[in-house]
PDB file of N, CA and C in Angstrom:
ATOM      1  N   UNK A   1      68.651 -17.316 114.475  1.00  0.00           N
ATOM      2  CA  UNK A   1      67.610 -16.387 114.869  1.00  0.00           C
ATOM      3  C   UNK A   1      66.824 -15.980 113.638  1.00  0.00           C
ATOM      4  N   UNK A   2      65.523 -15.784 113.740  1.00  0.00           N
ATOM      5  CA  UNK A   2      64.670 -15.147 112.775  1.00  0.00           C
ATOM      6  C   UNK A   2      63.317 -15.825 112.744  1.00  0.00           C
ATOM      7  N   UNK A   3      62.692 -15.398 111.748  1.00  0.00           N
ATOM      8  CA  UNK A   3      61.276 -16.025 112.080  1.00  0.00           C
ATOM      9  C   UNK A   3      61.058 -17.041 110.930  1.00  0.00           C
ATOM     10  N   UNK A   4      60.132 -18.183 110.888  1.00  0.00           N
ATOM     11  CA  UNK A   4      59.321 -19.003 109.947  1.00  0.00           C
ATOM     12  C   UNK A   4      58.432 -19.153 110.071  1.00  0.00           C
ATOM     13  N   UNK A   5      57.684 -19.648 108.981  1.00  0.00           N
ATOM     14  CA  UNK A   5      55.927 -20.083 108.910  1.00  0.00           C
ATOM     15  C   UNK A   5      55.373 -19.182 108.308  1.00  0.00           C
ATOM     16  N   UNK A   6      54.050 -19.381 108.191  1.00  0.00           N
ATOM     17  CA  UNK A   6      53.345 -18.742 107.318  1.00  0.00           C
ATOM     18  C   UNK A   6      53.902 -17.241 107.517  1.00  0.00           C
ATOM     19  N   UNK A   7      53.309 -16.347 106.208  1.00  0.00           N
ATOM     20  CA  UNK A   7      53.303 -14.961 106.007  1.00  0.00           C
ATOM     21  C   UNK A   7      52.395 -14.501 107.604  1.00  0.00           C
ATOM     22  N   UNK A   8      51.558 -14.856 107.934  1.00  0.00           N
ATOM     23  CA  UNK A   8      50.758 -13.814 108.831  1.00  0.00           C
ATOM     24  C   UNK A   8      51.341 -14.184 110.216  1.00  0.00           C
ATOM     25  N   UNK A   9      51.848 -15.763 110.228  1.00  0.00           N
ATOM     26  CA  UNK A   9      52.684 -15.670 111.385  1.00  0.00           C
ATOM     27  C   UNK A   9      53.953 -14.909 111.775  1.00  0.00           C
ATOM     28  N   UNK A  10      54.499 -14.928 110.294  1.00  0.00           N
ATOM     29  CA  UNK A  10      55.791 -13.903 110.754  1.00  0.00           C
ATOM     30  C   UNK A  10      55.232 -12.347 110.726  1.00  0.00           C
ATOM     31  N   UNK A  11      54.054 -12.122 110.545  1.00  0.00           N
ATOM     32  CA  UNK A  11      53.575 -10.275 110.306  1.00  0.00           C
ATOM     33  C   UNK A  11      53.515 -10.436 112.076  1.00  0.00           C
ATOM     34  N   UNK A  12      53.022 -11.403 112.321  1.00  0.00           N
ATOM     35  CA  UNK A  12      52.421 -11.062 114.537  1.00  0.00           C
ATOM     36  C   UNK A  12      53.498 -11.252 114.996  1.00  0.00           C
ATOM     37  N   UNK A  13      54.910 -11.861 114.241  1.00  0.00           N
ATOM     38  CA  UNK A  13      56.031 -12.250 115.189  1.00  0.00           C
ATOM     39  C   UNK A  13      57.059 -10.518 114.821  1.00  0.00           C
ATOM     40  N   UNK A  14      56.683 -10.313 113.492  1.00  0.00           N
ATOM     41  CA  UNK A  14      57.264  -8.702 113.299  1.00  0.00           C
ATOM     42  C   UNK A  14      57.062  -7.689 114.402  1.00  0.00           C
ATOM     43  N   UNK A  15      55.384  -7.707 114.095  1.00  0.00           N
ATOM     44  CA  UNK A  15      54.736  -6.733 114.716  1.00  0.00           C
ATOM     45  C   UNK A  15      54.881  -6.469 116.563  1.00  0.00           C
ATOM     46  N   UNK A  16      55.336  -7.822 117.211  1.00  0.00           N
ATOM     47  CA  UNK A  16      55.706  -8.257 118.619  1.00  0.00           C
ATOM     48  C   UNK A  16      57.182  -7.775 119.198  1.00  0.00           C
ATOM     49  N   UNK A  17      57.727  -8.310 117.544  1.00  0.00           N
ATOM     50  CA  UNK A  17      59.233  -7.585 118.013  1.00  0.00           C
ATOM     51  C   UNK A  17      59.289  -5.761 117.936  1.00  0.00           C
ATOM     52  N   UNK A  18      58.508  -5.552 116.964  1.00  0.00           N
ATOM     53  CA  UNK A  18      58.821  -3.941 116.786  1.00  0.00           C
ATOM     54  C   UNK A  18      57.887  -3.230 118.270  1.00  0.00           C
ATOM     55  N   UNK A  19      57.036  -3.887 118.854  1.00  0.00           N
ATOM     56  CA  UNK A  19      56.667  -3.575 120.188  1.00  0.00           C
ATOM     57  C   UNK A  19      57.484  -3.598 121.038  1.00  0.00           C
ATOM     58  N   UNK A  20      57.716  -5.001 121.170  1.00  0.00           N
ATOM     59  CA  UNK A  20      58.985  -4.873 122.439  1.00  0.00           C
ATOM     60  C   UNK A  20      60.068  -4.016 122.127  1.00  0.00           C
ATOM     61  N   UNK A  21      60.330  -4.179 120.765  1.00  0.00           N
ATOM     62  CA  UNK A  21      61.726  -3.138 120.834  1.00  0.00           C
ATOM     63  C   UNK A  21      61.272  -1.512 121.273  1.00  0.00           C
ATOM     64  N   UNK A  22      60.198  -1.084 120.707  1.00  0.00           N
ATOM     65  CA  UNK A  22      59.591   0.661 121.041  1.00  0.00           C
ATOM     66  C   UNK A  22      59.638   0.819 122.657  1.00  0.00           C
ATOM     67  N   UNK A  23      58.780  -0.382 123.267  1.00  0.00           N
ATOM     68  CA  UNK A  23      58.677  -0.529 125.215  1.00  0.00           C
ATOM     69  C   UNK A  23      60.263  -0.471 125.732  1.00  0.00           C
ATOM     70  N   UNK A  24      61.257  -1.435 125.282  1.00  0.00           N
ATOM     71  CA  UNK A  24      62.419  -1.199 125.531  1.00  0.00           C
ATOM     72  C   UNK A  24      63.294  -0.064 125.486  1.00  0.00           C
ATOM     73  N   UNK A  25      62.820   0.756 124.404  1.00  0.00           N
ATOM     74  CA  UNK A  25      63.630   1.742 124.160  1.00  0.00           C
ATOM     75  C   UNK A  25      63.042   3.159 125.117  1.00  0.00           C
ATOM     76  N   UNK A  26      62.061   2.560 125.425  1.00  0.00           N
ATOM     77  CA  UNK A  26      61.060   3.940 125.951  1.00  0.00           C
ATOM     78  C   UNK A  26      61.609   3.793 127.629  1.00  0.00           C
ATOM     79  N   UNK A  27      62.095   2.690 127.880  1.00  0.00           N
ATOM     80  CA  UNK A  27      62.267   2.032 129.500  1.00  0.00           C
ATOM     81  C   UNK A  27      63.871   2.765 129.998  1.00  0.00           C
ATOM     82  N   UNK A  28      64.511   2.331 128.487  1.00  0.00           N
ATOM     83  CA  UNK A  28      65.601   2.781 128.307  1.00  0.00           C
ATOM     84  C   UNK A  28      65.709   4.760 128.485  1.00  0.00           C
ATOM     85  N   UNK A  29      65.025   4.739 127.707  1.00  0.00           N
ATOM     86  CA  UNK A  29      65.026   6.331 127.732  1.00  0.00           C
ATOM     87  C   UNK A  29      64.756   6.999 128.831  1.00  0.00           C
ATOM     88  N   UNK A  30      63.797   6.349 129.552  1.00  0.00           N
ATOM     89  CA  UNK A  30      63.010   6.977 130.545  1.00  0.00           C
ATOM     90  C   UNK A  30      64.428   7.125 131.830  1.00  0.00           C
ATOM     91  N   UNK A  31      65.326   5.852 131.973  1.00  0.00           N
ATOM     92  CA  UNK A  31      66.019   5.715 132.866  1.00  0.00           C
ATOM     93  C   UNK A  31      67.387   6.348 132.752  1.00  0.00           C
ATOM     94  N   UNK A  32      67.476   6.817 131.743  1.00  0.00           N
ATOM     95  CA  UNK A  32      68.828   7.238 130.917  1.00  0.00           C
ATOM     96  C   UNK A  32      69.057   8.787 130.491  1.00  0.00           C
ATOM     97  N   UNK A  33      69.969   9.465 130.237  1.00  0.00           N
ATOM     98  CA  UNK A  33      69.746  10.815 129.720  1.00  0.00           C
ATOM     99  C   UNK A  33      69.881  10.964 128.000  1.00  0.00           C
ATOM    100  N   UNK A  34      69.556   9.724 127.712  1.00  0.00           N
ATOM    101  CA  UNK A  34      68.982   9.822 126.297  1.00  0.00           C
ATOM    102  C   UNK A  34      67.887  10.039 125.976  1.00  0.00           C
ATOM    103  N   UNK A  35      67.019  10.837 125.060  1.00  0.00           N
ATOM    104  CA  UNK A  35      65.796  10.440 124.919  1.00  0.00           C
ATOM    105  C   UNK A  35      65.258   9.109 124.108  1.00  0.00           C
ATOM    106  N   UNK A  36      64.186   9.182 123.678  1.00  0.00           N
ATOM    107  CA  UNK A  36      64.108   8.038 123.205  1.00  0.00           C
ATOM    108  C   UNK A  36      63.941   8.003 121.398  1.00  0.00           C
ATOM    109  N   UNK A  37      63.906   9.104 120.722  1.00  0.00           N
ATOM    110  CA  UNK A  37      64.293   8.898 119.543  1.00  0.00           C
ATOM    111  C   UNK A  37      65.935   8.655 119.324  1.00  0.00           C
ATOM    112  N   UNK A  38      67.097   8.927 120.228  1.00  0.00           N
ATOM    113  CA  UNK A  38      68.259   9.100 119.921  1.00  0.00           C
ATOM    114  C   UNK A  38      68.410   7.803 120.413  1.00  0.00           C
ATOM    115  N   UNK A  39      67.785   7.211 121.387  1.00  0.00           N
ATOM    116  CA  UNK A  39      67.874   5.887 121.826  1.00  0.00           C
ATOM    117  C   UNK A  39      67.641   4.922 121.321  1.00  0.00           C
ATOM    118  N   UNK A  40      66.659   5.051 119.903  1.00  0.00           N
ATOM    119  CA  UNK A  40      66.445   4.268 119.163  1.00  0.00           C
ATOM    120  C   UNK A  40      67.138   4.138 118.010  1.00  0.00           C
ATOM    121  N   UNK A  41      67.759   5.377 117.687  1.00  0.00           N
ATOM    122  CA  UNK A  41      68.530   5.392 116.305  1.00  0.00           C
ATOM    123  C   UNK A  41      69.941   4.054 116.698  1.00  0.00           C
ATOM    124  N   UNK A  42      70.327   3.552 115.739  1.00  0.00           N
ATOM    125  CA  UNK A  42      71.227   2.727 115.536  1.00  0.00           C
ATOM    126  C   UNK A  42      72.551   3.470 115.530  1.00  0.00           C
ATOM    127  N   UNK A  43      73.388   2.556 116.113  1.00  0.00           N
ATOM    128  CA  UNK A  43      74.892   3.369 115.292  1.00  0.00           C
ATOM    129  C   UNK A  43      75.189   4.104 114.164  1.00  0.00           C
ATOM    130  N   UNK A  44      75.954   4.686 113.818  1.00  0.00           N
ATOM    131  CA  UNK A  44      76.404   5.447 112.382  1.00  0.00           C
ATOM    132  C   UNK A  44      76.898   4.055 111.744  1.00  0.00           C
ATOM    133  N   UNK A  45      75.753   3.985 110.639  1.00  0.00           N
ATOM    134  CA  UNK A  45      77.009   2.471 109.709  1.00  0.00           C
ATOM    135  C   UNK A  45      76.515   1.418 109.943  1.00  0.00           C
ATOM    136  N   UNK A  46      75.474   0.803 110.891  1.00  0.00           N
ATOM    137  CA  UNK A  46      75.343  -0.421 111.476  1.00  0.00           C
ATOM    138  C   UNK A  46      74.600  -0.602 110.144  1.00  0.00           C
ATOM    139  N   UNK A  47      74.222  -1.903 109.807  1.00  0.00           N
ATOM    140  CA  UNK A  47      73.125  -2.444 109.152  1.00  0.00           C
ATOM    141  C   UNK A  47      72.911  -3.691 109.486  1.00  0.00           C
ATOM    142  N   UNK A  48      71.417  -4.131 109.570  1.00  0.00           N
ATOM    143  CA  UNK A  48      71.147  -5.256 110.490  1.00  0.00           C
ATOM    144  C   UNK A  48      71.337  -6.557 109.515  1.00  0.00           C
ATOM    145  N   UNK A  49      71.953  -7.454 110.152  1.00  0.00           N
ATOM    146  CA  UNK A  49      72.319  -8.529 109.488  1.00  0.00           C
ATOM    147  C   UNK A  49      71.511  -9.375 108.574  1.00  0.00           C
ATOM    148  N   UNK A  50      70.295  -9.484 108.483  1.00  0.00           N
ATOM    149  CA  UNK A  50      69.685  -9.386 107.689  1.00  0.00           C
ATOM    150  C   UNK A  50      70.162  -9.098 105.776  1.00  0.00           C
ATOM    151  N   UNK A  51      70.292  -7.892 105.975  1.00  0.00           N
ATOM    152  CA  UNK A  51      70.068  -6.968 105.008  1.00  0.00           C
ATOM    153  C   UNK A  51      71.885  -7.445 104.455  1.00  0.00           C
ATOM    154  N   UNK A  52      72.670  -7.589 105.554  1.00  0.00           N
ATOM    155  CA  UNK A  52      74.300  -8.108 104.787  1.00  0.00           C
ATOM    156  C   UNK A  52      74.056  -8.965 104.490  1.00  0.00           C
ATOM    157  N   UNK A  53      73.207 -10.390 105.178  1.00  0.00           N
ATOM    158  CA  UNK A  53      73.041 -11.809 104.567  1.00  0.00           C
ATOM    159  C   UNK A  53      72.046 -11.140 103.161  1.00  0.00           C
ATOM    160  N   UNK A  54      71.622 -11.121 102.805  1.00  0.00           N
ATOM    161  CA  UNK A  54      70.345 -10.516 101.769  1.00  0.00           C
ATOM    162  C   UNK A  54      71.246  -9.938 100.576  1.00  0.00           C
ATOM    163  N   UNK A  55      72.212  -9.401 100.887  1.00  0.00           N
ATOM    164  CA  UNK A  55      73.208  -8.580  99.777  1.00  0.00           C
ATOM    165  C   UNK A  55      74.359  -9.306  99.657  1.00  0.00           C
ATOM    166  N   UNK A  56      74.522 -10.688 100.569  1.00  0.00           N
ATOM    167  CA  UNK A  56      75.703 -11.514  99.947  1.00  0.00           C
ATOM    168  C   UNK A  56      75.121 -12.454  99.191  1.00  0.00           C
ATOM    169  N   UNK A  57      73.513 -13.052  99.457  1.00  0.00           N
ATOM    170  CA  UNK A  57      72.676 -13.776  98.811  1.00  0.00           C
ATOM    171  C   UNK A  57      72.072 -13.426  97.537  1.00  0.00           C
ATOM    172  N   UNK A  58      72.015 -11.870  97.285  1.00  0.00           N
ATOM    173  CA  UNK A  58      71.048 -11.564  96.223  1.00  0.00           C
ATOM    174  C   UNK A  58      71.199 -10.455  95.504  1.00  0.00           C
ATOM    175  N   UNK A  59      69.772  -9.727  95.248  1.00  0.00           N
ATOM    176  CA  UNK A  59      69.925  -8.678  95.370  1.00  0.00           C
ATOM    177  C   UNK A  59      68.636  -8.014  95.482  1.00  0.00           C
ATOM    178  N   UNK A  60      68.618  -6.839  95.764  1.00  0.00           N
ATOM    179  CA  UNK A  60      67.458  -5.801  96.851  1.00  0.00           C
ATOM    180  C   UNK A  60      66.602  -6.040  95.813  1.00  0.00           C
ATOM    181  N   UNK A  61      64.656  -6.527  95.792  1.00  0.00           N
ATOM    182  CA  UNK A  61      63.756  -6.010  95.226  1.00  0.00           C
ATOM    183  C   UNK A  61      63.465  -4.527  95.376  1.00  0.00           C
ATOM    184  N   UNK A  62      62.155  -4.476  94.524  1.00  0.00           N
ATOM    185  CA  UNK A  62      61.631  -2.766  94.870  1.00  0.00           C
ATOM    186  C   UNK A  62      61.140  -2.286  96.007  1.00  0.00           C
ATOM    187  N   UNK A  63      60.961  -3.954  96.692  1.00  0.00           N
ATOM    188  CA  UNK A  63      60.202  -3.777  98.134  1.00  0.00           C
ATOM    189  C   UNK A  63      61.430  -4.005  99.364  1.00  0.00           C
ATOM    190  N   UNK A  64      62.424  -4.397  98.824  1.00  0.00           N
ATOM    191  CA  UNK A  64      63.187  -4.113  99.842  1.00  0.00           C
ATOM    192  C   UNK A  64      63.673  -5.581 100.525  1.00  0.00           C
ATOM    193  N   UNK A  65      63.041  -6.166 100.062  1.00  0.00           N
ATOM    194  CA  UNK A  65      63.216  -7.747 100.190  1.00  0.00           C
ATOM    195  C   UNK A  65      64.043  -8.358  98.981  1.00  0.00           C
ATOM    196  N   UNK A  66      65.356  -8.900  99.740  1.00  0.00           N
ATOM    197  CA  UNK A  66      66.255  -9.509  98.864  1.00  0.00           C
ATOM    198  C   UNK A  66      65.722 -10.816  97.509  1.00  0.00           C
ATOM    199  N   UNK A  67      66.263 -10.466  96.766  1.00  0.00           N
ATOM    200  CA  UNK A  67      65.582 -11.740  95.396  1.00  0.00           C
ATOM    201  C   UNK A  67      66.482 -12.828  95.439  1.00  0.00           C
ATOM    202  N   UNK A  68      65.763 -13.935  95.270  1.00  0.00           N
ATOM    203  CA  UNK A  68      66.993 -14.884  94.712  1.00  0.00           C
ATOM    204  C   UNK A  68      67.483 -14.839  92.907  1.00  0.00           C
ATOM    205  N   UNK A  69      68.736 -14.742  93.686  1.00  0.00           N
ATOM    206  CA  UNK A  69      69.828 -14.359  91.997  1.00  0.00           C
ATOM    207  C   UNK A  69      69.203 -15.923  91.130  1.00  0.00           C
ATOM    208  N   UNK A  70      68.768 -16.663  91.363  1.00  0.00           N
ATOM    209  CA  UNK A  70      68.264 -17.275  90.273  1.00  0.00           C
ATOM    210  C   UNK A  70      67.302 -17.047  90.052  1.00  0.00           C
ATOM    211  N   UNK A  71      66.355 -16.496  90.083  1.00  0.00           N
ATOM    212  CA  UNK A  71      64.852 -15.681  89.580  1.00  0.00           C
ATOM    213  C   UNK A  71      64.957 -15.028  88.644  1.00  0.00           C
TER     214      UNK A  71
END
């Protein structure tokens, strides 16, 4: 899972997922006795896999994007 291709293709494939995920959570909320900021927060502790692959691979730039340890 994840995205490739150019930079602006993965910004519309970002920008698509962080939509659907906000509509989902709002669908969620609406049907649920959560609201929808608590519905969106993550577990206590989770971190998205990403960010564990990224910190077994590297390490964090200033931007938040993992470096390659040979750079």
């Amino acid at each position: 899972a994840g995205f490739r291709g150019n930079v602006p293709d993965i910004e519309v494939a970002a920008r698509e997922t962080i939509s659907l995920t906000t509509k989902l959570t709002e669908i969620l909320a609406a049907h649920s006795a959560e609201n929808a900021r608590v519905a969106a927060d993550p577990p206590a502790g989770a971190v998205p896999p990403a960010e564990r692959e990224g910190e077994a691979q590297g390490r964090p730039d200033q931007g938040g994007v993992f470096a390659d340890p040979e750079t």
